[in-house]
C-alpha atoms as a PDB file:
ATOM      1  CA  UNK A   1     -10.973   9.197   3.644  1.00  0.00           C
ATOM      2  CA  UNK A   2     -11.056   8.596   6.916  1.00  0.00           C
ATOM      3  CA  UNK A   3     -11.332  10.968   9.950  1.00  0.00           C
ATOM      4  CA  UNK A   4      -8.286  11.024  12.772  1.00  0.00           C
ATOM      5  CA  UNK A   5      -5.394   9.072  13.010  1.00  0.00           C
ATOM      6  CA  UNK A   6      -6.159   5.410  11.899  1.00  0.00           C
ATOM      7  CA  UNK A   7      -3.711   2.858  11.053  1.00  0.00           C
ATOM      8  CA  UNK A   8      -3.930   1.864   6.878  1.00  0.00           C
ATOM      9  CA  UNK A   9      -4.991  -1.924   7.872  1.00  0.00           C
ATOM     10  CA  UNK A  10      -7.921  -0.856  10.609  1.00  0.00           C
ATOM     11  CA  UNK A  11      -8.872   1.607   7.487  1.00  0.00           C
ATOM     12  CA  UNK A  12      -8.697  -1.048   5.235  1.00  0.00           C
ATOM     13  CA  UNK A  13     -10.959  -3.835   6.992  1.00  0.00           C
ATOM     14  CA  UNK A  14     -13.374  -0.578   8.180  1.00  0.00           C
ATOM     15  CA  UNK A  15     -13.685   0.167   4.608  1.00  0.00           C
ATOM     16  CA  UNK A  16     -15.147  -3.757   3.453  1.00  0.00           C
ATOM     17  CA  UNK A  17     -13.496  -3.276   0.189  1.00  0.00           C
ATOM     18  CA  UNK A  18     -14.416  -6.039  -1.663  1.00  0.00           C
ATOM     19  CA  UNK A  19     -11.566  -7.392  -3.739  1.00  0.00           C
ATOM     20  CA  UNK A  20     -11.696 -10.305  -6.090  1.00  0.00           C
ATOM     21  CA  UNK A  21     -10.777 -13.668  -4.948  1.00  0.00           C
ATOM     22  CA  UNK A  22      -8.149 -14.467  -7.727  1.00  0.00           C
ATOM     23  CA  UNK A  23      -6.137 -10.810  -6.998  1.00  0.00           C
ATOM     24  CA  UNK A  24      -3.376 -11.234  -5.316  1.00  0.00           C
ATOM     25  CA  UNK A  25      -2.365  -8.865  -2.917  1.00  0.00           C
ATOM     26  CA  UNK A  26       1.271  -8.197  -1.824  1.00  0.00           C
ATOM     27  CA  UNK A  27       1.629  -5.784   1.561  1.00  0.00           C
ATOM     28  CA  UNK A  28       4.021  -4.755   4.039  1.00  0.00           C
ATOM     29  CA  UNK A  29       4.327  -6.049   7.450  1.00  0.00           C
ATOM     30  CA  UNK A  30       1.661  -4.065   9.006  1.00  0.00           C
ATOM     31  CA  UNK A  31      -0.686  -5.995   7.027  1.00  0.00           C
ATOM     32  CA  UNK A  32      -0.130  -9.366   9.302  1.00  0.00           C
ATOM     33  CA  UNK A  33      -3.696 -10.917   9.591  1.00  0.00           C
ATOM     34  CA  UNK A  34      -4.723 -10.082   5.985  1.00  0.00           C
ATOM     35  CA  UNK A  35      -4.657 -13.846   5.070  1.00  0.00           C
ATOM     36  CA  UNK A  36      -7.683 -14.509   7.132  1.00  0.00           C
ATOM     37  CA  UNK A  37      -9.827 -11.685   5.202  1.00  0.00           C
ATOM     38  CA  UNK A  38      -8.689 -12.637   1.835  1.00  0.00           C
ATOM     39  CA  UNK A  39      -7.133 -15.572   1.058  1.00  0.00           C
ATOM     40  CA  UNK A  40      -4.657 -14.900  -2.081  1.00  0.00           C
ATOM     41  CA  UNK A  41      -2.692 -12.199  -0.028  1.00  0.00           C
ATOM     42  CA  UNK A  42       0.867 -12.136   0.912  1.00  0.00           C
ATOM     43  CA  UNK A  43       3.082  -9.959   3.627  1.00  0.00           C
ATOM     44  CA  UNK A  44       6.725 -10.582   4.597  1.00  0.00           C
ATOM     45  CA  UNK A  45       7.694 -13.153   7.391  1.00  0.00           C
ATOM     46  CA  UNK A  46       8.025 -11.454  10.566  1.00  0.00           C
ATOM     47  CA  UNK A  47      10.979 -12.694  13.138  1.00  0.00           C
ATOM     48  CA  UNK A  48       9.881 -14.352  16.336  1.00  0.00           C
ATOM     49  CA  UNK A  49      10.816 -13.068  19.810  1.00  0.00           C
ATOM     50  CA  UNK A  50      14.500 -14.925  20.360  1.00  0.00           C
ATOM     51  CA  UNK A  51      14.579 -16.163  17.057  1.00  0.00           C
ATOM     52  CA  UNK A  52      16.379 -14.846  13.892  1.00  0.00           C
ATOM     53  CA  UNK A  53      14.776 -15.424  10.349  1.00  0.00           C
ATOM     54  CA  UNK A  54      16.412 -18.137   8.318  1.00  0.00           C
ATOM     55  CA  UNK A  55      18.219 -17.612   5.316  1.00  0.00           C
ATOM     56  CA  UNK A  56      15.308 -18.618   2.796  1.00  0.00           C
ATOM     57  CA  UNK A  57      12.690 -16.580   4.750  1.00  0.00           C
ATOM     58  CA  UNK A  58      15.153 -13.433   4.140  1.00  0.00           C
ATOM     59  CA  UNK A  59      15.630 -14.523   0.585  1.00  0.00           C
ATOM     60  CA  UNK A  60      11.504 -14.604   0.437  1.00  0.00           C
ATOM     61  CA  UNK A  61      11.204 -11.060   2.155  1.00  0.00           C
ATOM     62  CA  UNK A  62      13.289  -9.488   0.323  1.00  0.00           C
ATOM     63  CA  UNK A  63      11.461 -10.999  -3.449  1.00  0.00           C
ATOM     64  CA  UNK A  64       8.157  -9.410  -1.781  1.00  0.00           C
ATOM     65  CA  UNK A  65      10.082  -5.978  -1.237  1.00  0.00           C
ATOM     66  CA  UNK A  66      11.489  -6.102  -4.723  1.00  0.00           C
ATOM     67  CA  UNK A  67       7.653  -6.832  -6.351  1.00  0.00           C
ATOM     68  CA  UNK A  68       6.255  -3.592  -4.105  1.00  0.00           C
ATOM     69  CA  UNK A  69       8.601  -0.688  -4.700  1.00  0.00           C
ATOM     70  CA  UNK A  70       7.039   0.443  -7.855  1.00  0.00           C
ATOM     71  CA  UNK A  71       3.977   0.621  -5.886  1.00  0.00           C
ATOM     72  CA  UNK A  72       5.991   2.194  -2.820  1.00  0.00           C
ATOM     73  CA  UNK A  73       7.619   4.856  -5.341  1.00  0.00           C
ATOM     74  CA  UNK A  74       4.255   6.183  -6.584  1.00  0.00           C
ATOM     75  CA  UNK A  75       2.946   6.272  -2.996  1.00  0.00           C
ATOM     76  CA  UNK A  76       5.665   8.845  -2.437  1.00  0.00           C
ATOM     77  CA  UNK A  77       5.365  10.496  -5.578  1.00  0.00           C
ATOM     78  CA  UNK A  78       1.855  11.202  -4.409  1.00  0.00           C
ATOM     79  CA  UNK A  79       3.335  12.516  -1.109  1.00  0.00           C
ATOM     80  CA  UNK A  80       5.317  14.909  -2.605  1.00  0.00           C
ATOM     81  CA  UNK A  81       2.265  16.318  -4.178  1.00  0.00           C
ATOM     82  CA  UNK A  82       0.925  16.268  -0.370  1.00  0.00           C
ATOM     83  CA  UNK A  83      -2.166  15.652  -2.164  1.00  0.00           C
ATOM     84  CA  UNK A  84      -2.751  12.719   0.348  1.00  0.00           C
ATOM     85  CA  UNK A  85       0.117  13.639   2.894  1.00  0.00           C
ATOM     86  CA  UNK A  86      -1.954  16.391   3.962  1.00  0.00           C
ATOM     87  CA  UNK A  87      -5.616  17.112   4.604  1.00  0.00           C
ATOM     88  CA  UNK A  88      -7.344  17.665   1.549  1.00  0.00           C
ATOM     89  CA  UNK A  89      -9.049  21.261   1.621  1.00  0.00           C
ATOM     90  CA  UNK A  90     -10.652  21.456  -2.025  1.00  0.00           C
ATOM     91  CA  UNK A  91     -14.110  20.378  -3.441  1.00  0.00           C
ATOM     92  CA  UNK A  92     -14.041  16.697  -2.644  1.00  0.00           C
ATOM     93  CA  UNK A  93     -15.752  16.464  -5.889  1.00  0.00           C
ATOM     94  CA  UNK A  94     -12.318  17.415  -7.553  1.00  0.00           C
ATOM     95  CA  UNK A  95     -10.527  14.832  -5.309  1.00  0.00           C
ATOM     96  CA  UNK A  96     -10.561  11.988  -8.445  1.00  0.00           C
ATOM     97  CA  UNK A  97      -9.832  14.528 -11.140  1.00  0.00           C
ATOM     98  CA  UNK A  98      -6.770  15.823  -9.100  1.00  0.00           C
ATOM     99  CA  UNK A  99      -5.161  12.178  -8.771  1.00  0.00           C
ATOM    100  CA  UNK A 100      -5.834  11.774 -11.970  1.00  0.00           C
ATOM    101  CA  UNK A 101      -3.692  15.015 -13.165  1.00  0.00           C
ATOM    102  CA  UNK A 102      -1.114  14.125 -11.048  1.00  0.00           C
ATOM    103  CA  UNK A 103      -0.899  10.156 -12.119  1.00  0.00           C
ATOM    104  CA  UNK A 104      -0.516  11.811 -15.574  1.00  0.00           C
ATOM    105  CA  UNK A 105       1.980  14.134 -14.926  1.00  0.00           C
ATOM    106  CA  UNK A 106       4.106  10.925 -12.606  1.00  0.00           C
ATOM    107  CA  UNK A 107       3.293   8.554 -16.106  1.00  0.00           C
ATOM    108  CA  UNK A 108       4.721  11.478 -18.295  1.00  0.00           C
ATOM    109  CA  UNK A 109       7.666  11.706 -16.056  1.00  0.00           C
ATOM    110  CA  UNK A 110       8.917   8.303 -16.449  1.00  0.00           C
ATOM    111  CA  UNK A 111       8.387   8.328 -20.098  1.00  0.00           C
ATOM    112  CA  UNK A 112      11.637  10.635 -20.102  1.00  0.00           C
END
């Protein structure tokens, strides 16, 4: 967690999260610059000023878009919860445990 209003990418290289150099990792567009931090990543194609994105680079956009939504979907699932919308007032002890219960309860969800 991190304290004030940060953007997910500054958190991110603050954080020097080591990650594996064979995991790939697919992000959004705020991402841009992750390439030069780790190597096997990927984020959308971003249009230049004046110029419109070409038919394949849309095509390639919108195959990284399809590949994050499951992702995306939990992300708000965990919203709704406000478990990480919000600040977090409990025992930050309890902080795993409570994801946990909650990824359980999503996972149960989509069985049915």
């Amino acid at each position: 967690m991190d304290k004030g209003r940060n953007h997910d990418f500054k958190v991110f290289k603050s954080s020097k999260f080591k990650t594996l150099k064979f995991i790939k990792i697919v992000a959004d567009s705020g991402y841009q610059g992750l390439q030069k931090i780790h190597a096997n990543s990927v984020t959308p194609i971003k249009k230049k000023r004046k110029q419109k994105l070409t038919t394949e680079d849309k095509n390639y956009n919108r195959l990284l878009a399809q590949k994050r939504v499951a992702n995306e979907n939990v992300i708000g699932m965990l919203k709704r919860f406000k478990i990480i919308s919000d600040r977090y007032r409990n025992r930050h002890k309890r902080f795993g445990l409570r994801i946990n219960l909650i990824a359980g309860t999503y996972n149960l969800e989509l069985k049915y």
